[in-house]
Protein backbone atom coordinates (compact mmCIF):
# COMPACT_ATOMS: atom_id res chain seq x y z
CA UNK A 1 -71.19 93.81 -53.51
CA UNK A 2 -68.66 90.94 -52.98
CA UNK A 3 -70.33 87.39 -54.27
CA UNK A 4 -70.95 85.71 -51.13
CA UNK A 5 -71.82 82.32 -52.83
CA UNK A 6 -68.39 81.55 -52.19
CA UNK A 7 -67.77 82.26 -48.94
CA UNK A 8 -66.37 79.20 -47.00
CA UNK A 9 -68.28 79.70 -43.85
CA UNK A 10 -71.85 79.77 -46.17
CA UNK A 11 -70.89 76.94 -47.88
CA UNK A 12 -70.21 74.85 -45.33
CA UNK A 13 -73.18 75.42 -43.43
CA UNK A 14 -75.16 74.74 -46.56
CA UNK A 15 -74.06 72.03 -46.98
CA UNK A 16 -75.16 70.72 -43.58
CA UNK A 17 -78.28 71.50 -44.21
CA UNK A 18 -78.50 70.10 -47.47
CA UNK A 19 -77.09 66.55 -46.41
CA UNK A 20 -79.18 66.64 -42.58
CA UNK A 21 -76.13 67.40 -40.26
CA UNK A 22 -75.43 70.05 -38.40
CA UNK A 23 -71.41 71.84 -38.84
CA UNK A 24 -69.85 72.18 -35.24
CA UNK A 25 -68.63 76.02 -34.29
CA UNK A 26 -66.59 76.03 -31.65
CA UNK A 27 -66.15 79.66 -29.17
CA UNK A 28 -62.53 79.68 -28.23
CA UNK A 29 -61.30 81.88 -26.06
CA UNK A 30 -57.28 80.95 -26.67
CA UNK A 31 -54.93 79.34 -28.98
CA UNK A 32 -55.71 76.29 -27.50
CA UNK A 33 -58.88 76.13 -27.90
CA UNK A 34 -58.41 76.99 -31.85
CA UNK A 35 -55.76 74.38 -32.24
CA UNK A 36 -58.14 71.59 -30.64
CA UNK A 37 -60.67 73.04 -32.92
CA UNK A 38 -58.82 72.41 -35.78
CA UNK A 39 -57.16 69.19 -34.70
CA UNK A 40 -60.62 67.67 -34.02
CA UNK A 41 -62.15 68.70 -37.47
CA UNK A 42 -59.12 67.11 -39.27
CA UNK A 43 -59.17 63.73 -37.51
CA UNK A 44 -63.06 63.55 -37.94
CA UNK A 45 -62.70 64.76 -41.49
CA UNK A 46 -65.47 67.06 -40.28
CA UNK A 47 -66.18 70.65 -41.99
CA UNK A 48 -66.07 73.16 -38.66
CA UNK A 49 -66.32 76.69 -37.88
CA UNK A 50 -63.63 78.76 -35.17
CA UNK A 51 -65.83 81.17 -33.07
CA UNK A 52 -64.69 84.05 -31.34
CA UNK A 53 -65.97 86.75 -29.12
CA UNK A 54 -65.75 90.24 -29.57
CA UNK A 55 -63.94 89.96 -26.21
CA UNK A 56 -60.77 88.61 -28.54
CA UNK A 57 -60.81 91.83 -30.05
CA UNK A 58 -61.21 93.82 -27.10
CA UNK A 59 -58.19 91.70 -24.90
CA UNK A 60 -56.32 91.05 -28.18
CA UNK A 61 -56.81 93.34 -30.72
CA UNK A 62 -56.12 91.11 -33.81
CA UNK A 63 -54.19 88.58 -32.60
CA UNK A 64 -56.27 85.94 -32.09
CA UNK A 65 -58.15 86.78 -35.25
CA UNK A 66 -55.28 85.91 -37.30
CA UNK A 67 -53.78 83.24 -35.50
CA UNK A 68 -57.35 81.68 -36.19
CA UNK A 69 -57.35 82.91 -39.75
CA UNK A 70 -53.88 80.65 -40.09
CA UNK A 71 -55.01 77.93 -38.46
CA UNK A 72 -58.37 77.49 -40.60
CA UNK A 73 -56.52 78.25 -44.05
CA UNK A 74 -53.73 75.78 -43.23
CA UNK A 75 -56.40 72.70 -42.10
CA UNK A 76 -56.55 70.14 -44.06
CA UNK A 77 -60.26 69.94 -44.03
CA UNK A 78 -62.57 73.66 -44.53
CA UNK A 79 -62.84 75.88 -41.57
CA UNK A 80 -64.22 78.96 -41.52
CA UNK A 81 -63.94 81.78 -38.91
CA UNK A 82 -66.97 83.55 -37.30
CA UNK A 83 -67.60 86.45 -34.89
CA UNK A 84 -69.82 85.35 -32.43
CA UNK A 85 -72.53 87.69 -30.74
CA UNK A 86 -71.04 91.12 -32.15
CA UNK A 87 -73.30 93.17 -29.86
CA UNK A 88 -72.78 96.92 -31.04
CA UNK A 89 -72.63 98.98 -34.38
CA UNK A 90 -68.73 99.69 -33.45
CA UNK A 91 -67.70 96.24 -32.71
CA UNK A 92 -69.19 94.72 -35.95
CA UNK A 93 -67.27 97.60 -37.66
CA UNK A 94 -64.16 96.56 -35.98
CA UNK A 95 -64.47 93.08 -36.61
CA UNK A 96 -65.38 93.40 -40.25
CA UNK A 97 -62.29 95.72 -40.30
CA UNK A 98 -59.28 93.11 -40.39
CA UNK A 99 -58.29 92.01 -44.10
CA UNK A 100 -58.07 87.98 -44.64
CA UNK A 101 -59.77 88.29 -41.36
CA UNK A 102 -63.68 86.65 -40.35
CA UNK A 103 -65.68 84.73 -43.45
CA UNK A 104 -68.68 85.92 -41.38
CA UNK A 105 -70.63 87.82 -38.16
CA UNK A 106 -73.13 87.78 -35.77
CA UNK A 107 -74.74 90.68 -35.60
CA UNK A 108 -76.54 90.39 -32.27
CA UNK A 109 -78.65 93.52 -31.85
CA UNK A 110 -81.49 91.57 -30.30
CA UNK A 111 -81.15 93.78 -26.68
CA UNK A 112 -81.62 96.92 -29.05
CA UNK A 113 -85.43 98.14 -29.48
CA UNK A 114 -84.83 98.79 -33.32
CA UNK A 115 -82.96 95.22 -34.01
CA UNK A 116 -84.33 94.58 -37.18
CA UNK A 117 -83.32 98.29 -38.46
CA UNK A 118 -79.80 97.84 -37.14
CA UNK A 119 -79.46 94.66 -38.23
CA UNK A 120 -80.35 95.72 -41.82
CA UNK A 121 -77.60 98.29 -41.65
CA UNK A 122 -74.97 96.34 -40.48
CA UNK A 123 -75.88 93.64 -42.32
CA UNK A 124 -75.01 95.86 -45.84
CA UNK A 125 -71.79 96.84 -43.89
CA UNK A 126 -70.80 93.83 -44.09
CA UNK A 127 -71.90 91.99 -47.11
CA UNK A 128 -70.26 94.97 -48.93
CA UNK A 129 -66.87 93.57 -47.06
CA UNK A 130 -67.32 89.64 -48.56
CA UNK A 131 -68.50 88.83 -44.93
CA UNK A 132 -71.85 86.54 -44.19
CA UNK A 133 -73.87 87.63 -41.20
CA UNK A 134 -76.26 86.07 -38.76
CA UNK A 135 -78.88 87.67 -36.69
CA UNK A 136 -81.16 86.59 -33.96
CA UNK A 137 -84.97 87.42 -34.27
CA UNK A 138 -86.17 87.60 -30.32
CA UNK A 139 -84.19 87.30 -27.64
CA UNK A 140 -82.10 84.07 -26.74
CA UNK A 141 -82.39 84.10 -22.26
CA UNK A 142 -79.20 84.11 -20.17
CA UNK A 143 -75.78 85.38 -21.24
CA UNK A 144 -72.23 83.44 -21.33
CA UNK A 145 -68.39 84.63 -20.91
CA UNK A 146 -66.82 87.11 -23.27
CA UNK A 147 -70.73 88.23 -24.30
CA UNK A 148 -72.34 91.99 -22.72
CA UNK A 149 -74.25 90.56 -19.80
CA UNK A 150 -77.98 91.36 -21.06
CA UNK A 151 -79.23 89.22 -18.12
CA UNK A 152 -81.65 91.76 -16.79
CA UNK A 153 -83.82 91.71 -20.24
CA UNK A 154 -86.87 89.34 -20.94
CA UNK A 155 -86.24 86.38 -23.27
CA UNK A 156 -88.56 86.73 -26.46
CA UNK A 157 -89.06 83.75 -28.40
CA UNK A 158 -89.01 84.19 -32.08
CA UNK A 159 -91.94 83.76 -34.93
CA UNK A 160 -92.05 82.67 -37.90
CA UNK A 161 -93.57 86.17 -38.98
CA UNK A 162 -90.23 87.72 -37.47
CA UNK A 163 -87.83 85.40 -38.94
CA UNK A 164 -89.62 86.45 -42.16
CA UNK A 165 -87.91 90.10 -41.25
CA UNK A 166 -85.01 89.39 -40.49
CA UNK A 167 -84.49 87.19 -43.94
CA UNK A 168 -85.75 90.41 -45.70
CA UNK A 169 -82.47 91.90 -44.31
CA UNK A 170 -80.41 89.70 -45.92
CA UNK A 171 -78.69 87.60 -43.43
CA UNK A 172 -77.66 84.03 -44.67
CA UNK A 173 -77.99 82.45 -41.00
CA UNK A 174 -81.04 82.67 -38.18
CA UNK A 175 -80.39 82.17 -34.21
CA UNK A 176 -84.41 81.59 -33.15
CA UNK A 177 -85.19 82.02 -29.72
CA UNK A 178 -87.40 78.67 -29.31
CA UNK A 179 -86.74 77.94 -25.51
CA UNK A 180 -83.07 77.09 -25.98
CA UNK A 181 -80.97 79.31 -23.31
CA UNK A 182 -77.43 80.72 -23.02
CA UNK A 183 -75.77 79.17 -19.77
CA UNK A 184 -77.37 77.49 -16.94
CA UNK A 185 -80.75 75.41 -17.96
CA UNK A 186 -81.69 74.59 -14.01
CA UNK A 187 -82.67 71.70 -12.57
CA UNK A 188 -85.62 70.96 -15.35
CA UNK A 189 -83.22 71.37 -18.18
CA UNK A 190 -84.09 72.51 -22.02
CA UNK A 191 -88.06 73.46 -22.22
CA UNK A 192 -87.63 73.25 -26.13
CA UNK A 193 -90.38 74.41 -28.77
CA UNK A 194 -89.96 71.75 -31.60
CA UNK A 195 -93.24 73.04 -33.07
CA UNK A 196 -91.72 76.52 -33.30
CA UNK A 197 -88.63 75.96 -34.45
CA UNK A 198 -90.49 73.67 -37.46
CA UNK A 199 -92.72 76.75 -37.89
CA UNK A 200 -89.89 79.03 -38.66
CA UNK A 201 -88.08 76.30 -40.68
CA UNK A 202 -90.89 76.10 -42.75
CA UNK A 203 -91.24 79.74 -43.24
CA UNK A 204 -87.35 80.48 -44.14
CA UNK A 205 -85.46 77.51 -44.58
CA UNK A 206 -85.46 77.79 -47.70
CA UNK A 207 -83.65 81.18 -47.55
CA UNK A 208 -81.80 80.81 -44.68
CA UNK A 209 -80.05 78.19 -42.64
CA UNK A 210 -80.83 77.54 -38.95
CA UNK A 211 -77.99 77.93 -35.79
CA UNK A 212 -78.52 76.70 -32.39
CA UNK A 213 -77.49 78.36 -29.42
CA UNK A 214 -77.21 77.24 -26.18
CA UNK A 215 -76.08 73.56 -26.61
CA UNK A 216 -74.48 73.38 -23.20
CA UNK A 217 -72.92 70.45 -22.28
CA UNK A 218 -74.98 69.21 -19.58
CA UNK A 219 -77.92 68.66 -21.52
CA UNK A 220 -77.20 68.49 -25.21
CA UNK A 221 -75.62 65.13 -26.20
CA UNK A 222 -76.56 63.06 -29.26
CA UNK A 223 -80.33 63.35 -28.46
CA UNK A 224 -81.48 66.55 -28.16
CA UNK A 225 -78.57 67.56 -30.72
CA UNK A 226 -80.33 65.13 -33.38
CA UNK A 227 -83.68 66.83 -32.48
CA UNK A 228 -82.62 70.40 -32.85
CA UNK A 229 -80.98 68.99 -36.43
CA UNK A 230 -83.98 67.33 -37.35
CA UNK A 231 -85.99 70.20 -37.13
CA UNK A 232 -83.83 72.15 -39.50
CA UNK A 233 -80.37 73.03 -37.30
CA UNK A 234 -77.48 73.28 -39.54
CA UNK A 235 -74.81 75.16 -37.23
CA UNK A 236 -74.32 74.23 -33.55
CA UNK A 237 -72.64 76.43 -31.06
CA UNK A 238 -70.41 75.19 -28.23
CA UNK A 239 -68.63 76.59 -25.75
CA UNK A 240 -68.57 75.20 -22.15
CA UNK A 241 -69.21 71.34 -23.44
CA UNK A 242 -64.95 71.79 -24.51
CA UNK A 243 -63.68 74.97 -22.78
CA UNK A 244 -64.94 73.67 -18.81
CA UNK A 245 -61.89 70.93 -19.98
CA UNK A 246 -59.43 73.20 -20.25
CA UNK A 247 -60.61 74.67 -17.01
CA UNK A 248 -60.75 71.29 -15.32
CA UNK A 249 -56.99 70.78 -16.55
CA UNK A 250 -55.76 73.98 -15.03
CA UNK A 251 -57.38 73.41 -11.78
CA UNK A 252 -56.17 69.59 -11.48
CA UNK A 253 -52.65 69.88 -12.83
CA UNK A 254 -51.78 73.52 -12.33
CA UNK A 255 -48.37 73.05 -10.24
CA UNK A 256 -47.44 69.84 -10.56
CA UNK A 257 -47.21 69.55 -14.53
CA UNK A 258 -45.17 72.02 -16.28
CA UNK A 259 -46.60 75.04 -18.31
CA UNK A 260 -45.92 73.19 -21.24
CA UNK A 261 -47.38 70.19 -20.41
CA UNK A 262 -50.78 71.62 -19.20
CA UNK A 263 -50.85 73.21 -22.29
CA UNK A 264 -50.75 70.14 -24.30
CA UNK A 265 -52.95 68.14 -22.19
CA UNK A 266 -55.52 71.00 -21.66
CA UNK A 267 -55.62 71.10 -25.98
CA UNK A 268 -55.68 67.27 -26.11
CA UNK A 269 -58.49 67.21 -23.80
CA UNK A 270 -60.75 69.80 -25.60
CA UNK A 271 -59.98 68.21 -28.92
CA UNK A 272 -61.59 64.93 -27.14
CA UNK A 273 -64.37 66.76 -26.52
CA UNK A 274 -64.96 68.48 -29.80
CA UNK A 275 -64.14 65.09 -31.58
CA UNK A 276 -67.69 63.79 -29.62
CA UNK A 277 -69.44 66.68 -30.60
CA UNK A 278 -68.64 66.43 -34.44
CA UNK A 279 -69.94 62.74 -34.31
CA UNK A 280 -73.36 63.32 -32.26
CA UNK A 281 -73.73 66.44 -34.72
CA UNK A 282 -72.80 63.89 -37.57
CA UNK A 283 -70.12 65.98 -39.44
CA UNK A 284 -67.82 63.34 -39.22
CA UNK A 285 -66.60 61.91 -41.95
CA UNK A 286 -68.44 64.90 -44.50
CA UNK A 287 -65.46 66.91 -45.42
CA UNK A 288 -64.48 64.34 -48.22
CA UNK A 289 -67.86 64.76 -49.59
CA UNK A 290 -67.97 68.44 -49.99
């Protein structure tokens, strides 16, 4: 068994939690989005993790994978690189499979009946391979792009009994279901379960450390953000509070500014973005004290 003490991505998050922050991890979908990932973490001096899909692999093969494996070993603060929602057996195989490839996984078998068994299993698989996983007890609602649409299935909200479970498996990172939603919130916005999410912080934080999904843009800014991290959020997922930039850029500019140049302003703005993110998540400033 590899000694995943020193594994970047579990130190960094551990940190977080150890000095109440939370580290941002960004989904990108495209070079851009990885450079403006790692641009923002180095003018912050923020600690950040690069997020992919399994749809990278699937479009990509490895390419992405490694141009995000460059870009995190050559920044001049610590990023790591994470899969993010690895939703079968096969794919977590696949992604564990590249060498100097992903510091860790999520292994997202929460729209599988036996999730805790194959969670187990692939968790070994891939703590055998130096790589840290993640898991999600219940059932996050809603889906997002470059994830299996699992729209069609119930959310479940997770307990502090099954968080106990899924530690028992060996993960180093929890995803709790505690109201929080993938995508579209509606009109009413986040209905979020502070109590619950204490609960299970209080039942496992000690073992594990806590990661938020569903921090979309419209909703969660430097208030709910602080809320999630004062209840015991370490790791924050984001996705359409930079990427809906790039798209904005495309639509606005496509035609009248070069290739090259919507390239460059479609990173810049992203970077903007992510910059905001590290400060309401209050990374900024902590990679000079790791």
């Amino acid at each position: 068994m590899a000694d995943l003490s020193q594994n970047k991505a579990v130190k960094l998050v551990k940190h977080a939690a150890a000095n109440g922050y939370a580290v941002c991890a960004t989904c990108c979908y495209n070079v851009e989005g990885i450079l403006a990932s790692v641009r923002a973490a180095e003018a912050k001096r923020a600690p950040l993790i690069i997020q992919l899909f399994p749809w990278a692999i699937e479009f990509a093969g490895g390419i992405l994978i490694h141009a995000a494996r460059e870009a995190a070993d050559n920044a001049s603060v610590p990023v790591a690189l994470h899969m993010d929602h690895a939703q079968t057996p096969d794919i977590v195989k696949r992604a564990a499979g590249y060498e100097k490839g992903l510091d860790g996984i999520m292994v997202d078998m929460s729209h599988y009946d036996d999730n805790l068994e194959k969670t187990q299993e692939l968790v070994k698989y891939c703590n055998q391979r130096g790589i840290v996983t993640e898991a999600e007890p219940g059932r996050i609602d809603g889906g997002e792009d470059g994830v299996a649409d699992i729209a069609g299935l119930e959310a479940i909200l997770t307990t502090p009994e099954q968080a106990e479970d899924f530690v028992a498996t060996g993960i180093n990172w929890l995803a709790p279901a505690f109201g929080n939603v993938h995508g579209n919130y509606g009109p009413q916005g986040p209905q979020l379960d502070y109590a619950r999410l204490k609960r299970i912080h209080a039942k496992v934080g000690d073992r594990v450390n806590l990661v938020l999904h569903g921090a979309g843009k419209e909703w969660f800014q430097e208030k709910l953000l602080k809320e999630c991290i004062d209840c015991g959020i370490a790791k924050v997922n984001i996705n359409d509070a930079f990427n809906n930039s790039f798209i904005d850029i495309m639509k606005n500019e496509a035609g009248k500014t070069p290739i090259t140049g919507l390239l460059v302003n479609a990173t810049n703005a992203m970077q903007e973005d992510i910059e905001q993110y590290i400060e309401w998540m209050g990374s900024a400033g902590m990679a000079d004290k790791m």
